[in-house]
C-alpha atoms as a PDB file:
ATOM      1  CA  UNK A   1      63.714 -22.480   4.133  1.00  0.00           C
ATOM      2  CA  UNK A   2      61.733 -24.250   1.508  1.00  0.00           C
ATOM      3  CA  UNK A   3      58.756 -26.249   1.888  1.00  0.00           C
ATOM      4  CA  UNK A   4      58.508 -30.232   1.644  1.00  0.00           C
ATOM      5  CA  UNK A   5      59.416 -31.991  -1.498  1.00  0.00           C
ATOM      6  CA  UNK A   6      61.375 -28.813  -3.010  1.00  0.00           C
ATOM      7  CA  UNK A   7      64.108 -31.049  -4.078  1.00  0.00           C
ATOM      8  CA  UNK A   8      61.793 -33.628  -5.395  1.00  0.00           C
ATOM      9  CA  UNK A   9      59.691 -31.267  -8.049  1.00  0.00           C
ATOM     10  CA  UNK A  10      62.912 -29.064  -8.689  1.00  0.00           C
ATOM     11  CA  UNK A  11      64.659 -33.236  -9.768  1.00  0.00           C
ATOM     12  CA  UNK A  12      61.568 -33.041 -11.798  1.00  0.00           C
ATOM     13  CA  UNK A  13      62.147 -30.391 -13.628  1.00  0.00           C
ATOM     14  CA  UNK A  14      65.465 -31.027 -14.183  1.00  0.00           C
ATOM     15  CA  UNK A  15      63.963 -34.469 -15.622  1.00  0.00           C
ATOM     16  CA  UNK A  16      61.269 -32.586 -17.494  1.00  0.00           C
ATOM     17  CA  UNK A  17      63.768 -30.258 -19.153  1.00  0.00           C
ATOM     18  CA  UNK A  18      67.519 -31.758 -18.873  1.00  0.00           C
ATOM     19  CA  UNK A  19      69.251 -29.037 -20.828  1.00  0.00           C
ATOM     20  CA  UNK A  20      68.520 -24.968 -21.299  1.00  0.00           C
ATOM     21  CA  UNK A  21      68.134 -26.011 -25.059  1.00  0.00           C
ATOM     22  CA  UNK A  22      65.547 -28.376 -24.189  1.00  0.00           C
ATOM     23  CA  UNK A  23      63.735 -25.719 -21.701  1.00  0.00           C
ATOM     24  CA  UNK A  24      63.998 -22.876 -24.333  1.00  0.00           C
ATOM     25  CA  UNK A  25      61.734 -25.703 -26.850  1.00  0.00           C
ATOM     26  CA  UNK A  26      59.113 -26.649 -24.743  1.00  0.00           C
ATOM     27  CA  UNK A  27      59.274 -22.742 -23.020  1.00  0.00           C
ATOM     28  CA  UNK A  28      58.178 -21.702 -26.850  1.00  0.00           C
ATOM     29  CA  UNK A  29      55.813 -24.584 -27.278  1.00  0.00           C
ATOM     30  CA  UNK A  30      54.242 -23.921 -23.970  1.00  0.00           C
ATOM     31  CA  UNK A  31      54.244 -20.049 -24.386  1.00  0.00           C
ATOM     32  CA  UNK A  32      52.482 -20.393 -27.714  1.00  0.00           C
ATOM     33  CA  UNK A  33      49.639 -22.991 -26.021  1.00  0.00           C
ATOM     34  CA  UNK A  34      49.065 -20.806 -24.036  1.00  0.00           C
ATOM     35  CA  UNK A  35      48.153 -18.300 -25.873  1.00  0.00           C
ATOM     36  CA  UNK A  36      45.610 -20.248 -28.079  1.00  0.00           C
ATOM     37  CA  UNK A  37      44.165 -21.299 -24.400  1.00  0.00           C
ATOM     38  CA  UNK A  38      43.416 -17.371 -24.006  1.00  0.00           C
ATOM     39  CA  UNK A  39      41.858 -17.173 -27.116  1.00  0.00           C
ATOM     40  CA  UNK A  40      39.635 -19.891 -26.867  1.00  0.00           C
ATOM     41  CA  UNK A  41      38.714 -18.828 -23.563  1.00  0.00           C
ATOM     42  CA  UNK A  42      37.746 -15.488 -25.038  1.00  0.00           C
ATOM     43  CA  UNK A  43      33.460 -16.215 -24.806  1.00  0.00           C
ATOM     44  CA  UNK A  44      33.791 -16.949 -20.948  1.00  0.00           C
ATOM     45  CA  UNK A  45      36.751 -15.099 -20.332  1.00  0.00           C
ATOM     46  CA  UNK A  46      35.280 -13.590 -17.056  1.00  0.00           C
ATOM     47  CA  UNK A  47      33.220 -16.615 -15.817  1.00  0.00           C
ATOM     48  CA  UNK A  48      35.042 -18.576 -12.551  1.00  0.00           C
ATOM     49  CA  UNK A  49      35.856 -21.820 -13.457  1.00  0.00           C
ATOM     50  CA  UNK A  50      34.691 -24.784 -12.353  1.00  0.00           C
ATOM     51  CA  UNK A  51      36.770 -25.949  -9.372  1.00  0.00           C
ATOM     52  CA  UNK A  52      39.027 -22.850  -9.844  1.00  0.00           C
ATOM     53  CA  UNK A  53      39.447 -19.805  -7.757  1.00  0.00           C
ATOM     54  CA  UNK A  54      39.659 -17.865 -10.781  1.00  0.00           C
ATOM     55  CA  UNK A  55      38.000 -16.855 -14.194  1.00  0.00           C
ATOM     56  CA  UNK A  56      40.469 -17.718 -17.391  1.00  0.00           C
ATOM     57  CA  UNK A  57      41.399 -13.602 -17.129  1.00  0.00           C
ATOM     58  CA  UNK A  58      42.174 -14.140 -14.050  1.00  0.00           C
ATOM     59  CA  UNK A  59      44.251 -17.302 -14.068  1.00  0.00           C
ATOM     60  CA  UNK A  60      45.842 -15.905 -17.722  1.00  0.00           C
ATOM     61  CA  UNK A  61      46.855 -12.337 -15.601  1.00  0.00           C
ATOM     62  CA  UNK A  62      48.596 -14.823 -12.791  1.00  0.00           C
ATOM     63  CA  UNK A  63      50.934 -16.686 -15.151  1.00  0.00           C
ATOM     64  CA  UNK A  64      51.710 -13.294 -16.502  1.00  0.00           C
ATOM     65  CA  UNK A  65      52.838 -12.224 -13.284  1.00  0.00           C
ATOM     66  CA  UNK A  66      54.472 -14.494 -12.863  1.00  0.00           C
ATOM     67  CA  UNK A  67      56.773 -14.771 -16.296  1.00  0.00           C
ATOM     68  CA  UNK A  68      57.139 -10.749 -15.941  1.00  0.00           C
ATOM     69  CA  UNK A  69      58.349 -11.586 -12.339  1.00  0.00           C
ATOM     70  CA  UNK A  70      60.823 -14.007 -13.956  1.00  0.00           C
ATOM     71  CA  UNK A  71      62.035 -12.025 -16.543  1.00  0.00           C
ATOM     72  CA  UNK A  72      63.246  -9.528 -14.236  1.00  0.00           C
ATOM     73  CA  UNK A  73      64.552 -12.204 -12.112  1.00  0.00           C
ATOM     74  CA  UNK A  74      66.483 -13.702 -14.376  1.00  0.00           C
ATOM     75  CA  UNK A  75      67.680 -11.062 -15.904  1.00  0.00           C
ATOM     76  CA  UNK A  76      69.190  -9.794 -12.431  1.00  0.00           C
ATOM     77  CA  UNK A  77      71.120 -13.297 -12.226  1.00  0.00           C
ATOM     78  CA  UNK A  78      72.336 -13.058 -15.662  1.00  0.00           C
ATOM     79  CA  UNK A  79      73.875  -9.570 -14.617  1.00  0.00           C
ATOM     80  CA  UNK A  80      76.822  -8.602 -12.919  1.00  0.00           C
ATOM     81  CA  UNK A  81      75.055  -6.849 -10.658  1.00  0.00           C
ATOM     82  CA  UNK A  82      75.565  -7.888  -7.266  1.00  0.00           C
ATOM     83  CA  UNK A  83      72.740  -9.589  -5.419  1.00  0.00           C
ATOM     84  CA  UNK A  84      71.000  -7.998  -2.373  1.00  0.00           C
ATOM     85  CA  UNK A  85      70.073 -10.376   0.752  1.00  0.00           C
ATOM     86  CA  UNK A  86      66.086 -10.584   0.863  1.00  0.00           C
ATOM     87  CA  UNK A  87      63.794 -12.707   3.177  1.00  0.00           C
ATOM     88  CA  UNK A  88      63.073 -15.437   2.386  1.00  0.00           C
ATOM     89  CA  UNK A  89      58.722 -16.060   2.845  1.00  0.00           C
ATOM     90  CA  UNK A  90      58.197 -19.535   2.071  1.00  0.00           C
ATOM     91  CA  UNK A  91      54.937 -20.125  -0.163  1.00  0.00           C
ATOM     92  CA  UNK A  92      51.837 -20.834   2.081  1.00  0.00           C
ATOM     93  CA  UNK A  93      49.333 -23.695   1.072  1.00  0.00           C
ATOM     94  CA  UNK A  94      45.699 -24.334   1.902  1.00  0.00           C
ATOM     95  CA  UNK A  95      44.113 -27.849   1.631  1.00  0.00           C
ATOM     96  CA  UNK A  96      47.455 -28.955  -0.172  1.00  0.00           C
ATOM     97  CA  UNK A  97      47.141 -26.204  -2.961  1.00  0.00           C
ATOM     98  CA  UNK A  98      49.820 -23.687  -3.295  1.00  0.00           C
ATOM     99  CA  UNK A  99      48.650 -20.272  -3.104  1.00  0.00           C
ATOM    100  CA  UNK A 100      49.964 -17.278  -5.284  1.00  0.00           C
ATOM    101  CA  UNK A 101      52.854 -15.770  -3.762  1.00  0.00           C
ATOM    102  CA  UNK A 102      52.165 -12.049  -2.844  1.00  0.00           C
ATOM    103  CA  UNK A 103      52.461  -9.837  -6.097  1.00  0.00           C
ATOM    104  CA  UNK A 104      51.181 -13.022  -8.231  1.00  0.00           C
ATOM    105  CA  UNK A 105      47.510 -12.406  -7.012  1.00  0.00           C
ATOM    106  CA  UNK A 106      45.111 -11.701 -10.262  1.00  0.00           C
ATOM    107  CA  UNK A 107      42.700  -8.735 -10.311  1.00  0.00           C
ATOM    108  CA  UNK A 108      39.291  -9.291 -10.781  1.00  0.00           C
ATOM    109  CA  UNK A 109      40.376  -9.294 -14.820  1.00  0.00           C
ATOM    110  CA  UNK A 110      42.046  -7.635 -17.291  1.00  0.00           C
ATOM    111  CA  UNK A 111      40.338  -7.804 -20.592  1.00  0.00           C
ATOM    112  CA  UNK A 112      42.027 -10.230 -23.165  1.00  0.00           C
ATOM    113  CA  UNK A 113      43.910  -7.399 -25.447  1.00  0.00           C
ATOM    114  CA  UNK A 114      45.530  -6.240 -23.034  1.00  0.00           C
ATOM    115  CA  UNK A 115      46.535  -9.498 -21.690  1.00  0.00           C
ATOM    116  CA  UNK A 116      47.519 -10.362 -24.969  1.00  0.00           C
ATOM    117  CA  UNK A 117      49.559  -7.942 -25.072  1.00  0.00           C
ATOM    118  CA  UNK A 118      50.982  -8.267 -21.898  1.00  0.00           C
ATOM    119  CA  UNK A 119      51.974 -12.240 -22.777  1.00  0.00           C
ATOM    120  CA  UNK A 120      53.468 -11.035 -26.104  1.00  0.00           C
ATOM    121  CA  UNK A 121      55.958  -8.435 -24.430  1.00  0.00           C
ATOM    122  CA  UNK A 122      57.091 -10.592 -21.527  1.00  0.00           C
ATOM    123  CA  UNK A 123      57.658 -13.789 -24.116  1.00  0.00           C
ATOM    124  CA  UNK A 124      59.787 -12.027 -26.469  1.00  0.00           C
ATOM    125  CA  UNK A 125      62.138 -11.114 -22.953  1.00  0.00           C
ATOM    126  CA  UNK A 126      61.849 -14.878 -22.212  1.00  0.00           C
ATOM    127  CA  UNK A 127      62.727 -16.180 -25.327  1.00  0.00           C
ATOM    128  CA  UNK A 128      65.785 -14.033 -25.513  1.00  0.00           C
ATOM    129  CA  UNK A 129      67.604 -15.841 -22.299  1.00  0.00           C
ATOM    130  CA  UNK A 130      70.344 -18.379 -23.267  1.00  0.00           C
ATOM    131  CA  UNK A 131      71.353 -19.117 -19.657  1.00  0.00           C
ATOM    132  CA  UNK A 132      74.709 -20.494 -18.413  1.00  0.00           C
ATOM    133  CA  UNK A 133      73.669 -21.436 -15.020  1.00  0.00           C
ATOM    134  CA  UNK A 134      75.826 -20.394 -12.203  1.00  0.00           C
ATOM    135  CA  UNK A 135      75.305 -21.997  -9.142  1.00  0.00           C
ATOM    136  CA  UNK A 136      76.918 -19.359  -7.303  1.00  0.00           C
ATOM    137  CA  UNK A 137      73.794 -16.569  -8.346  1.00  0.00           C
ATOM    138  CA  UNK A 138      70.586 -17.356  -6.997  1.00  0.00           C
ATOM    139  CA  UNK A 139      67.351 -16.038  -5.994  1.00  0.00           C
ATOM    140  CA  UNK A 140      64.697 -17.609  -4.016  1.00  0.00           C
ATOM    141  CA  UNK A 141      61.639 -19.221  -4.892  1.00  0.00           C
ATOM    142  CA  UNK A 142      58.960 -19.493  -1.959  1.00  0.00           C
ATOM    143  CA  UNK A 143      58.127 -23.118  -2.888  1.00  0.00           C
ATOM    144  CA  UNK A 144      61.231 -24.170  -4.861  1.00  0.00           C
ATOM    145  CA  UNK A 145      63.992 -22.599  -2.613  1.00  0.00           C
ATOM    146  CA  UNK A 146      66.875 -21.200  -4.209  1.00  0.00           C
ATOM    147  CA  UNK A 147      67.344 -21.461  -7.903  1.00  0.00           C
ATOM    148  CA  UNK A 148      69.824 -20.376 -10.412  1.00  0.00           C
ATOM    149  CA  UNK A 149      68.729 -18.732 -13.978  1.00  0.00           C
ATOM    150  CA  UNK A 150      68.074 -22.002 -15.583  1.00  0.00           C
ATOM    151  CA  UNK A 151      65.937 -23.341 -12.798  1.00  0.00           C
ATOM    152  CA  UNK A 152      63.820 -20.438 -12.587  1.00  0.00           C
ATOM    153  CA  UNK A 153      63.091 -20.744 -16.602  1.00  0.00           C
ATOM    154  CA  UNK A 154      62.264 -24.265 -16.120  1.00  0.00           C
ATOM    155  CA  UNK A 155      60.068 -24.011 -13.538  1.00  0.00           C
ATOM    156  CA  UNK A 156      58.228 -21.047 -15.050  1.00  0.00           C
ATOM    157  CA  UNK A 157      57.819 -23.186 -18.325  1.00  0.00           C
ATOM    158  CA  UNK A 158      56.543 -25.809 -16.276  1.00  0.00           C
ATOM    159  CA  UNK A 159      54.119 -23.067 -14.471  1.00  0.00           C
ATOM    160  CA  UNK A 160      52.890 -21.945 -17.887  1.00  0.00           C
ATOM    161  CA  UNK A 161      52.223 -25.600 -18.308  1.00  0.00           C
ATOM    162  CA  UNK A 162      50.138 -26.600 -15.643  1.00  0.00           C
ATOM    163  CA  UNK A 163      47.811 -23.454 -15.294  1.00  0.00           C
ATOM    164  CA  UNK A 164      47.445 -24.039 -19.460  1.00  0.00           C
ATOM    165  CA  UNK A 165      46.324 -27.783 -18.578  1.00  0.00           C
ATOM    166  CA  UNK A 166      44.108 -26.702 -15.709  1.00  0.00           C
ATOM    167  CA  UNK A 167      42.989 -23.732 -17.772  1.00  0.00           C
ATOM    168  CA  UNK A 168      41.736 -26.093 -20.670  1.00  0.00           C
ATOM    169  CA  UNK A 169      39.795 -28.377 -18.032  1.00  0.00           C
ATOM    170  CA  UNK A 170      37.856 -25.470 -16.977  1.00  0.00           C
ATOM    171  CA  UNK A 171      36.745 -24.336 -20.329  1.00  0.00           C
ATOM    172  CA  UNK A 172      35.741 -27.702 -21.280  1.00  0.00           C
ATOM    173  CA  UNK A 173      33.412 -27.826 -17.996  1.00  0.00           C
ATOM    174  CA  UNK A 174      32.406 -24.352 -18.560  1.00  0.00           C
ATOM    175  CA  UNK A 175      31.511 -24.715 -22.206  1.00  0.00           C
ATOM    176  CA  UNK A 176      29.570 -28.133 -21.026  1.00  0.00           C
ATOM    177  CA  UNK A 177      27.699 -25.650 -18.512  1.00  0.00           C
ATOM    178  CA  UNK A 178      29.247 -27.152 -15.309  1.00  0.00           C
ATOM    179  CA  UNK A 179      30.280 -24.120 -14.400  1.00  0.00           C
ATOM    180  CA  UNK A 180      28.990 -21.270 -12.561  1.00  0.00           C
ATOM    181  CA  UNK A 181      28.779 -17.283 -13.712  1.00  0.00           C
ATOM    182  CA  UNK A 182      30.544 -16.432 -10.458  1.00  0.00           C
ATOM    183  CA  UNK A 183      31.388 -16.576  -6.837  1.00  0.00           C
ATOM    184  CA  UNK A 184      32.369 -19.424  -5.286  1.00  0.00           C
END
């Protein structure tokens, strides 16, 4: 079971990034964005954000999650190992925002070193894929459904993307002093 409009974002992202060669560019453009984001976020690094949940460490720890998640996902469909049936808990939403699967939940942050760090280790196990999709191995997304090896790259490039965008709206309003120095 997936959730409504599945197979419209996951035609987007096939629109967004066509071909694996394609994915791999922007997936190394958006990895290295997102980086400099951290960085830049470094003097309010543990300050919520303006119409965020989260501080930048916090949102900067949940994309990490998420790309170590996919590393080991993709990995497993790249294998030849066989794959296991699991259940499959589609993503919950609240007021039309997704909310981060279990396991993809941030801390109360991690300083930026050792996210830093953390990026660094699972992009060079990102950049290394070279997927051959194969319809026939899939694993489940909770708000995508199932996806093969390619699909899950693309949509984590295009996760990277859009928690770099809203990211970089939140340290423009906190640098402005819209923000607050905590809660909610």
């Amino acid at each position: 079971m997936t959730l409504p409009n599945a197979e419209e974002q996951l035609a987007e992202l096939h629109a967004l990034y066509p071909t694996a060669e394609v994915m791999a560019d922007r997936l190394r453009r958006e990895l290295d964005a997102f980086e400099q984001t951290m960085r830049e976020a470094e003097t309010v690094w543990d300050r919520q954000m303006p119409n965020r949940e989260w501080s930048p460490a916090q949102e900067a720890e949940h994309v990490i999650l998420v790309n170590e998640g996919t590393v080991r996902i993709v990995r497993l469909l790249l294998s030849d190992k066989p794959l296991r049936a699991m259940p499959e808990q589609p993503g919950r939403m609240v007021n039309g925002r997704r909310l981060a699967p279990e396991g993809t939940e941030p801390g109360p942050g991690q300083p930026l070193d050792t996210l830093l760090e953390r990026h660094a280790a699972a992009r060079a196990r990102l950049e290394e894929f070279r997927p051959d999709p194969d319809p026939s191995r899939t694993f489940y997304h909770p708000f995508l459904g199932r996806l093969d090896a390619l699909d899950w790259l693309r949509m984590t490039t295009w996760h990277i993307r859009n928690h770099r965008k809203a990211m970089q709206v939140g340290l423009e309003r906190l640098k402005a002093g819209a923000g607050t120095s905590g809660g909610a």
